[in-house]
Each structure stands twice: as structure tokens, then as C-alpha cells.
Protein backbone atom coordinates (compact mmCIF):
# COMPACT_ATOMS: atom_id res chain seq x y z
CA UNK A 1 -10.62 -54.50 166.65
CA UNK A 2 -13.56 -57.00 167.42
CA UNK A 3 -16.64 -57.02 169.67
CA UNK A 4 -15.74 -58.03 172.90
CA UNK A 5 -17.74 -61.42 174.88
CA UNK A 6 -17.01 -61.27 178.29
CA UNK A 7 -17.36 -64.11 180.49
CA UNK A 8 -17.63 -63.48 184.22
CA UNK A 9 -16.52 -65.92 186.70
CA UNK A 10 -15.39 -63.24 189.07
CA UNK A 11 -17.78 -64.84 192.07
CA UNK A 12 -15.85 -68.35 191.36
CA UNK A 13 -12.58 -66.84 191.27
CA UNK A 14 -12.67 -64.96 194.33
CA UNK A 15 -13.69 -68.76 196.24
CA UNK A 16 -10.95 -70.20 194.64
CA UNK A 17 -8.02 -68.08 192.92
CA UNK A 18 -6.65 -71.38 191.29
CA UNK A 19 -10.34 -71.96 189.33
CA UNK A 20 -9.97 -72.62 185.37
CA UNK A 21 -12.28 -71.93 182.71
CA UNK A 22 -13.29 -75.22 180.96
CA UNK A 23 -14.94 -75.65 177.48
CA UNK A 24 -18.29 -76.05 179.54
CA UNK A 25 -18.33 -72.80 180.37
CA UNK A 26 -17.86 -71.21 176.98
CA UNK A 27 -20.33 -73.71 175.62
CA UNK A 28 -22.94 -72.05 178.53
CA UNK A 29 -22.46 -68.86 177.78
CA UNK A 30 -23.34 -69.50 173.90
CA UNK A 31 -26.13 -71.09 175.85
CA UNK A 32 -27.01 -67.91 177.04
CA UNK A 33 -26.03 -65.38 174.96
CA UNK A 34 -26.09 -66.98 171.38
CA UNK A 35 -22.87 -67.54 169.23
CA UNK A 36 -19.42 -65.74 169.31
CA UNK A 37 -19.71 -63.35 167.07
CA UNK A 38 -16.71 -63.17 164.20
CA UNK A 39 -13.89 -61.82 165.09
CA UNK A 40 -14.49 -61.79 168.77
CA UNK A 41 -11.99 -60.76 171.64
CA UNK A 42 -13.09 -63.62 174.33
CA UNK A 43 -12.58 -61.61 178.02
CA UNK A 44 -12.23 -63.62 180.99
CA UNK A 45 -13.77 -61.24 184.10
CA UNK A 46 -12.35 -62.09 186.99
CA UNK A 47 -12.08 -59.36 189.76
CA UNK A 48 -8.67 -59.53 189.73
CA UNK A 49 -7.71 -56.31 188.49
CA UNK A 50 -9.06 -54.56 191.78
CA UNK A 51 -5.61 -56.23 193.14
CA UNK A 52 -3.57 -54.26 191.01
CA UNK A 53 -2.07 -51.94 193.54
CA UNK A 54 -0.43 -54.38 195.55
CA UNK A 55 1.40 -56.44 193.60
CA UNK A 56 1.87 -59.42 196.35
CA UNK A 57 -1.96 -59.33 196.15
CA UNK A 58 -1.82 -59.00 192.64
CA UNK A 59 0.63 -62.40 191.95
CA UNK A 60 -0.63 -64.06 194.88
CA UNK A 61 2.43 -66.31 195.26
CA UNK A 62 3.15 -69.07 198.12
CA UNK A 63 5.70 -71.58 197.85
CA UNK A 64 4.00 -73.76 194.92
CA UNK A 65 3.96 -70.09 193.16
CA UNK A 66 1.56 -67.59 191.84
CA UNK A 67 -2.09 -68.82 192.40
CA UNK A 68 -4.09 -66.80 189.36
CA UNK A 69 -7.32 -67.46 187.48
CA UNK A 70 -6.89 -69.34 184.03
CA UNK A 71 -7.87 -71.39 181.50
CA UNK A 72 -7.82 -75.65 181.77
CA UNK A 73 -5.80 -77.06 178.58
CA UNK A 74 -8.93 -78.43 177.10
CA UNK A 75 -10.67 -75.08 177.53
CA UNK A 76 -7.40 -73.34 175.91
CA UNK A 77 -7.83 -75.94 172.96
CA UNK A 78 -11.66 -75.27 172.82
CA UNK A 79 -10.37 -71.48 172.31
CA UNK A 80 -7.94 -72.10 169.86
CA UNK A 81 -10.28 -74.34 167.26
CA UNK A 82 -13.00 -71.29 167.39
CA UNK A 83 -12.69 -70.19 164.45
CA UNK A 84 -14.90 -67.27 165.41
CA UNK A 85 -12.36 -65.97 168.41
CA UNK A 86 -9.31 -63.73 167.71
CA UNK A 87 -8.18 -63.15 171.05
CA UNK A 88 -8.25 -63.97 174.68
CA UNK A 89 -7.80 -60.99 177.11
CA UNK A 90 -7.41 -61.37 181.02
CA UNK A 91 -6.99 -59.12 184.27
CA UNK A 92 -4.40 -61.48 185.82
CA UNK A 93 -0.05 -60.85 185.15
CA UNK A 94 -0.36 -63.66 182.49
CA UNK A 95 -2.86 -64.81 179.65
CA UNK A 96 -2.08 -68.58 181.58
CA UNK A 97 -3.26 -69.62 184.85
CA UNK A 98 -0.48 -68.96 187.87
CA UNK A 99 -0.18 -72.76 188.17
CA UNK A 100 -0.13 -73.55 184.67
CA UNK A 101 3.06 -74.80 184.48
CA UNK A 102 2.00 -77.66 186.42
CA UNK A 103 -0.92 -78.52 184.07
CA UNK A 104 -0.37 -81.04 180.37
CA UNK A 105 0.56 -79.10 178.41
CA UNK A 106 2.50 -77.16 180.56
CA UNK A 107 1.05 -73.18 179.94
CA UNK A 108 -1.47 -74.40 177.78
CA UNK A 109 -2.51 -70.79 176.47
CA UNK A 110 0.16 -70.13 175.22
CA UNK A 111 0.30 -73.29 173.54
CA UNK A 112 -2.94 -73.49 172.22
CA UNK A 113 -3.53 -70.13 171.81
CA UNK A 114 -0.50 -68.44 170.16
CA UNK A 115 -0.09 -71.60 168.47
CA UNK A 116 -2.97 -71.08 166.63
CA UNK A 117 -2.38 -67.58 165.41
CA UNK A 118 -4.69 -65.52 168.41
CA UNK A 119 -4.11 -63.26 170.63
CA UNK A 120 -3.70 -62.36 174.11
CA UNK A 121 -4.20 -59.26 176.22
CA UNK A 122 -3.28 -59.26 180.06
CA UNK A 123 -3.51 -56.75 182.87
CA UNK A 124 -6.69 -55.81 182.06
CA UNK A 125 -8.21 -53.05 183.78
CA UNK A 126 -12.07 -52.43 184.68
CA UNK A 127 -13.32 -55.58 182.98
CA UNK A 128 -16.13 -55.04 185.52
CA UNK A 129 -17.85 -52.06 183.64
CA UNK A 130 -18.20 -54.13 180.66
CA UNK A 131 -21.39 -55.53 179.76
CA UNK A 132 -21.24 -59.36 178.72
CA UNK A 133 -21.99 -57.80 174.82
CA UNK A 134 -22.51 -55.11 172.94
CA UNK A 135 -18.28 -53.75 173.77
CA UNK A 136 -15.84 -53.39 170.72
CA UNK A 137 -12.56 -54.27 171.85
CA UNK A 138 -9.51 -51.98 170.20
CA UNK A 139 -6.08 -53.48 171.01
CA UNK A 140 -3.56 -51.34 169.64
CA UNK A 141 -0.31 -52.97 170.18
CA UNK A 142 3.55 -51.22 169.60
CA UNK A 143 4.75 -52.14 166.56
CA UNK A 144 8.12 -53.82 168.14
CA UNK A 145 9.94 -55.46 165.12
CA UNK A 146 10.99 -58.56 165.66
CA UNK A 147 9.57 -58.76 168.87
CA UNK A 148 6.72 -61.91 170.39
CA UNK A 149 5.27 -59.19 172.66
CA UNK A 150 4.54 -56.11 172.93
CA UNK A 151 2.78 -53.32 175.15
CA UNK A 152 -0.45 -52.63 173.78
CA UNK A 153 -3.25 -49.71 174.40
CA UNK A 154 -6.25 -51.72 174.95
CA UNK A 155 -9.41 -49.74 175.41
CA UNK A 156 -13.45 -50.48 174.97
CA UNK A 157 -15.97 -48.47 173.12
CA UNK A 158 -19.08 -49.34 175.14
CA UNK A 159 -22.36 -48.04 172.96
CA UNK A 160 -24.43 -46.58 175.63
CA UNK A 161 -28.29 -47.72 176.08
CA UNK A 162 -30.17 -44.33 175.06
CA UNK A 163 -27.82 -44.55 171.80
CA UNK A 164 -29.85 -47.82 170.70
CA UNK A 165 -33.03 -46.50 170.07
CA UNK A 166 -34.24 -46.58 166.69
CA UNK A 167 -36.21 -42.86 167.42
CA UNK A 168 -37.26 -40.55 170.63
CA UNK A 169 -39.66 -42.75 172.95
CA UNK A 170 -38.81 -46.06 171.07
């Protein structure tokens, strides 16, 4: 359980399925939006869940493989070393971009990442009704023992804008 900072980059996804997040673009949208809060889940908005009924749509695979939306292995070393982040949550099949085994390290995520004791959540679904802040993420995973995975229940509790006001009119 942690607030949830989404980071949309559906608009540069959709011009180029392969694009990867980079530590620039979690250091502009501190820029933006001030500091990861503790504890955060870090979701990366995409628009790719609105493929999820097709599943060739949904892999997107040619020849070279599955072309997905990721994370660059410096950005999925800036993750890991926030100290701030707990987990990194996608829309896509994998928490790893589709071509990630051709980047150094190969499937850096998971690398980085899990190395360093995070999560990740994939298969996300309607990332796009969540607002940048001001979401509590609630991953509720089964407990599988012994397992490195599991299915999880992953669900938002949004806090709705009339709720925020401090008294009627304010």
C-alpha cells in the first residue's frame, strides 16, 4: 500500500511502441509535481492496456519480437537507488520493455529493480482514470510460498475532489 505517481507517456508511446522511460523523465516530473512521496508505487501510463483484448495487439510481436513500452537501464537504475519508490507498475505483459533483452543489461528491470528489493505490477488496467497524484495504490499479492511471482489484486482508491474540502463552500 503506497500513494501511487503516475507518469504518462501514453502520447509518446503510441508514436513509437519501442519508447523507454529515461531518468530525465522522472527527474521532470519531480519538476512538476514535487518529490516522490515515501513509499511510492511509480506507474508508467502508457495506453497500452486499451490493447488488452487482442492479444497480437497486446504483445505486438514481429520477427525481432514483442515491441512494448519500457524502461532504459539507466532509468531502471535511477528507479532502483530511489529510496523513496517501492514499486514500479505497468500496463504492458512485462514490467521490462518488449526489446529489453537486447538492451545492457539485458531486462534491466528486472535487474535493477528486483535486485534492489521493489516491486513490480504488470497488466495494468485503466491507468488512464488515474490522476498523476493524489491515488493510493493497494497491491495485494497471493501468498505463493516459495514462489518469485505471484498474481496479485491490484486496485486504486482515488479520493474524489468534493471529498477535499476542508467545509461546505470551501
Amino acid at each position: 500500500v503506497g500513494p501511487a505517481v503516475v507518469i504518462d507517456k501514453s502520447a509518446e508511446a503510441a508514436q513509437d511502441p519501442d519508447f523507454l522511460l529515461e531518468p530525465e523523465h522522472f527527474e521532470q516530473w519531480q519538476q512538476e509535481h514535487g518529490p516522490f512521496p515515501e513509499n511510492c508505487w511509480v506507474i508508467f501510463r502508457t495506453g497500452w492496456s486499451a490493447r488488452g483484448g487482442n492479444a497480437v495487439d497486446f504483445m505486438n510481436a514481429d520477427d525481432a519480437g514483442p515491441h512494448t513500452p519500457g524502461v532504459s537501464a539507466a532509468g531502471a537504475k535511477w528507479l532502483a537507488g530511489n529510496a523513496s519508490i517501492s514499486g514500479f507498475g505497468v500496463e504492458t505483459v512485462g514490467i521490462d520493455a518488449g526489446q529489453a533483452a537486447t538492451l545492457d543489461p539485458m531486462f534491466p528491470v528486472h535487474s535493477f529493480l528486483l535486485g534492489a528489493d521493489k516491486y513490480g505490477v504488470t497488466s495494468l488496467r485503466n491507468v488512464d482514470r488515474l490522476p498523476v497524484t493524489g491515488a493510493t495504490l493497494v497491491v495485494a499479492p497471493l501468498p505463493i510460498v516459495g514462489g518469485t511471482g505471484s498474481p496479485s489484486r491490484v486496485y486504486a482508491l482515488v479520493e474524489s475532489p468534493a471529498s477535499t474540502a476542508s467545509e461546505p463552500g470551501a
